[in-house]
C-alpha atoms as a PDB file:
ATOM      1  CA  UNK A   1      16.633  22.560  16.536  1.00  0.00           C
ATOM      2  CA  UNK A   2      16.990  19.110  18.264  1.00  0.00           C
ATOM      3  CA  UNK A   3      15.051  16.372  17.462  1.00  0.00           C
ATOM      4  CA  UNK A   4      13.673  13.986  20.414  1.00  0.00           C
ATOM      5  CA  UNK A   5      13.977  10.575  19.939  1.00  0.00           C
ATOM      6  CA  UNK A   6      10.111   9.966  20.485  1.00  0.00           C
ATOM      7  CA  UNK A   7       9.803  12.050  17.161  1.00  0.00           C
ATOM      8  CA  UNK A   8      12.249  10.004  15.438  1.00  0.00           C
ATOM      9  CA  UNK A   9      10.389   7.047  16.171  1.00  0.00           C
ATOM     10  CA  UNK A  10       6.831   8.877  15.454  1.00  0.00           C
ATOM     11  CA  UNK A  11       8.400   9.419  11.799  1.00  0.00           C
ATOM     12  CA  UNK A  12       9.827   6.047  11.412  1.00  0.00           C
ATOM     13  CA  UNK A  13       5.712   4.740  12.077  1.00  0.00           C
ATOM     14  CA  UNK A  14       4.288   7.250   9.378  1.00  0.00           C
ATOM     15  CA  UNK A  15       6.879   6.334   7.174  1.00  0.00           C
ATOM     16  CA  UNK A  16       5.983   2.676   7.661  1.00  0.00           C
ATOM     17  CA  UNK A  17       2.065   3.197   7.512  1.00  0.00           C
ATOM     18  CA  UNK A  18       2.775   5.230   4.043  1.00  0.00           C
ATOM     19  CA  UNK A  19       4.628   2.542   2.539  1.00  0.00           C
ATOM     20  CA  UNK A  20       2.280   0.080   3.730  1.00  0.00           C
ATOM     21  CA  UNK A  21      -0.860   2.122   2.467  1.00  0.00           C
ATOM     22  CA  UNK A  22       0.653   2.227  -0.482  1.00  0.00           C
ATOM     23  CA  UNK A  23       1.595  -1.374  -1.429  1.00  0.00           C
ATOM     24  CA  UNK A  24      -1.553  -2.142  -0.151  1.00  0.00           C
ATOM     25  CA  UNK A  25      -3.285  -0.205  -2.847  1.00  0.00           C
ATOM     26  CA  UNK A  26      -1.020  -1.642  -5.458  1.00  0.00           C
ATOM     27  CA  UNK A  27      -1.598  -5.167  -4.419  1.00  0.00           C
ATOM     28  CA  UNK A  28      -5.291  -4.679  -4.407  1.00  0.00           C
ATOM     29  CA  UNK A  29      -5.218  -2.715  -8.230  1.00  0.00           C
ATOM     30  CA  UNK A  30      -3.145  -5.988  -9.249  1.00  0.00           C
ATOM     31  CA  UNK A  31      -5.875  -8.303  -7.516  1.00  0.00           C
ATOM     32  CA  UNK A  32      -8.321  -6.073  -9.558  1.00  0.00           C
ATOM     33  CA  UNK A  33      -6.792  -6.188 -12.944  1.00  0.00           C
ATOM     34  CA  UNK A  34      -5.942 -10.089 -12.834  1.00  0.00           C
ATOM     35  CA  UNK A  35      -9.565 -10.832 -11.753  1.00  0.00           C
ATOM     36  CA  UNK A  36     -11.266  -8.336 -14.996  1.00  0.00           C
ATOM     37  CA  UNK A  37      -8.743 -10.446 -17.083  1.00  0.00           C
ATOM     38  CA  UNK A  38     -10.302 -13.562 -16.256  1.00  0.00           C
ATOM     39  CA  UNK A  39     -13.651 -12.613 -16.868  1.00  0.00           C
ATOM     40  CA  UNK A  40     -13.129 -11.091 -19.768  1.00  0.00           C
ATOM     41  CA  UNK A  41     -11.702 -14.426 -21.098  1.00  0.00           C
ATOM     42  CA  UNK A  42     -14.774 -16.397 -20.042  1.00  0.00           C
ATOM     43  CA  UNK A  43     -17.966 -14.166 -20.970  1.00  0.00           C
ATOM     44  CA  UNK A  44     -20.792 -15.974 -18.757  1.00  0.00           C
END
């Protein structure tokens, strides 16, 4: 089996766009959680 170099490259992007979905998720769950803190310290 030989690999072309266009399908190295194609798994090098959805490799990137994983690990970018991912962080992105884990950024916004820490945005999340820090904004519920505050609130929860100051009941309106």
């Amino acid at each position: 089996m030989s690999i072309d170099p266009g399908q190295i490259i194609a798994l090098k992007w959805v490799a990137i766009v994983a690990v970018g979905m991912v962080a992105a998720g884990a950024i916004e769950q820490l945005l999340i959680n820090r904004l519920n803190r505050r609130r929860r310290e100051r009941p309106e």
